[in-house]
Protein backbone atom coordinates (compact mmCIF):
# COMPACT_ATOMS: atom_id res chain seq x y z
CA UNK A 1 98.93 29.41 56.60
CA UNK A 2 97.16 33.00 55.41
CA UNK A 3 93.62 32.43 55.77
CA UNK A 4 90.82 34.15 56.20
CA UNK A 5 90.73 34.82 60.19
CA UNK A 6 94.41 34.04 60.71
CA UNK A 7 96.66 36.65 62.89
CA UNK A 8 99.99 38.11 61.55
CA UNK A 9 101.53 39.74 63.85
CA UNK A 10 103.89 42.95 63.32
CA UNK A 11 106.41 44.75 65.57
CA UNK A 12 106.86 48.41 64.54
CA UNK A 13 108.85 51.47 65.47
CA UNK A 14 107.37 55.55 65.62
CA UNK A 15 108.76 57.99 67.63
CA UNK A 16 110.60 55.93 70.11
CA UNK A 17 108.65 53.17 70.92
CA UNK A 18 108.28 49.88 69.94
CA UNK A 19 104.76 48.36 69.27
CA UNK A 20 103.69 44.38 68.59
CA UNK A 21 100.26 44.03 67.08
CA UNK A 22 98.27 41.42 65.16
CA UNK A 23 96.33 42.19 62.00
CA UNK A 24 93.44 39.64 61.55
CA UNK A 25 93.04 38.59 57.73
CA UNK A 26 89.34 39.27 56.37
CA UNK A 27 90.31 38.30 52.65
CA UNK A 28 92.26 36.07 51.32
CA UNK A 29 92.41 35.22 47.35
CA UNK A 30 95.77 33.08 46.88
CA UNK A 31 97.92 34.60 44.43
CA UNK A 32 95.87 37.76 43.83
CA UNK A 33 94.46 39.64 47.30
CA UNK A 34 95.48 39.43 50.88
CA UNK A 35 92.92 42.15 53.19
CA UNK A 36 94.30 42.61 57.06
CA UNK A 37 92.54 44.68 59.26
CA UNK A 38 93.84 46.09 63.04
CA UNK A 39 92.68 47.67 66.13
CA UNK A 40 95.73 48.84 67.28
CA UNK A 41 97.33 50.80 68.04
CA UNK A 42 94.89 52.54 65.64
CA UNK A 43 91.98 51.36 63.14
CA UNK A 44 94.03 50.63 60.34
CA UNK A 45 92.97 48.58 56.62
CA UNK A 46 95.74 47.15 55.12
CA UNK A 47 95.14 45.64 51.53
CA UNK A 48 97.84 43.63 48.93
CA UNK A 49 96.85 43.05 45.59
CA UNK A 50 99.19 41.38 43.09
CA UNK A 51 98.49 41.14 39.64
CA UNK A 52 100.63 39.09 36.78
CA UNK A 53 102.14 40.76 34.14
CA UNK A 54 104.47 39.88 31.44
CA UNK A 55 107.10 41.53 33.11
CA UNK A 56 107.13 39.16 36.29
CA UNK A 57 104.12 40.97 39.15
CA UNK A 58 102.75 44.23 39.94
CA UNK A 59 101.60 44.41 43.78
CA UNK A 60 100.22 47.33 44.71
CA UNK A 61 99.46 48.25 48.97
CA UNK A 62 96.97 50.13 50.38
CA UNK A 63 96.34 51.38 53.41
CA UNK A 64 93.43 53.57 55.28
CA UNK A 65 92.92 54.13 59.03
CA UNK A 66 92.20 56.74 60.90
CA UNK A 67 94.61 57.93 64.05
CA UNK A 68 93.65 58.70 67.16
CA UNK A 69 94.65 59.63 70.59
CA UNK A 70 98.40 59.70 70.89
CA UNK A 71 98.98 59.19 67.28
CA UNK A 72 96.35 61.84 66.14
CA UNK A 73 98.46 64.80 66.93
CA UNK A 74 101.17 63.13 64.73
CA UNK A 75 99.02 62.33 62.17
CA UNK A 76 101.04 63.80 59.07
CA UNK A 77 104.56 62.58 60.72
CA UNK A 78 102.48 59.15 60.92
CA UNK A 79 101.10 59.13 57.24
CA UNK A 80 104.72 59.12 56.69
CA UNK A 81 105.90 56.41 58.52
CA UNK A 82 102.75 54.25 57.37
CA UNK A 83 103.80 55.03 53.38
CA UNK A 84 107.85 53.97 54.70
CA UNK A 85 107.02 50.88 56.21
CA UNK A 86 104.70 49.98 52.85
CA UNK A 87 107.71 50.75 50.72
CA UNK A 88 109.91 48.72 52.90
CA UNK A 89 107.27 46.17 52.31
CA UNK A 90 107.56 45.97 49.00
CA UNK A 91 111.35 46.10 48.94
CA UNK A 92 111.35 43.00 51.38
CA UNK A 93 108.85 41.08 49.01
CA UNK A 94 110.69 41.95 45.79
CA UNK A 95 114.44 40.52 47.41
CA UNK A 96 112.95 37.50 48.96
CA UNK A 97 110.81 36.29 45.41
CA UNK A 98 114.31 37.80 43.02
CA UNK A 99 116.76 36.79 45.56
């Protein structure tokens, strides 16, 4: 169950290497906001809203961190990968509620 406090955790790919890591939920409004924060591999604020509209539902993701140590000198190749894996995301979310 999403939550405030729950743990999703996430397995992702840069630059060779594979990554697990749990984001912890600090908002939660069903049907309109979910807010998930992490600690790594960086500081990273990760924030779904949806909103209804009479086409179906807009969601809109956001995301702010700030990269350090290994991932700092890749920071633009990063920015990158963090805006692919949000549009990947959304593609995901958009063939599981129309498929």
């Amino acid at each position: 169950m999403l939550a405030e406090g729950a743990t999703v955790v996430r397995t992702a790919k840069f630059l060779g290497r594979t990554f697990d890591y749990g984001y912890v939920v600090t908002a939660h409004e069903p049907d309109r906001l979910v807010e998930m924060k992490v600690d790594k591999p960086f500081p990273m604020i990760v924030r779904y809203e949806l909103a209804d509209v009479p086409e179906g539902t807009n969601v809109a993701i956001g995301a702010t961190g700030s990269p350090g140590g290994f991932f700092a000198v890749a920071e633009p190749l990063m920015r990158w990968q963090v805006r692919r894996s949000i549009a990947a995301d959304l593609r995901r979310l958009k063939e599981n509620l129309e498929g």
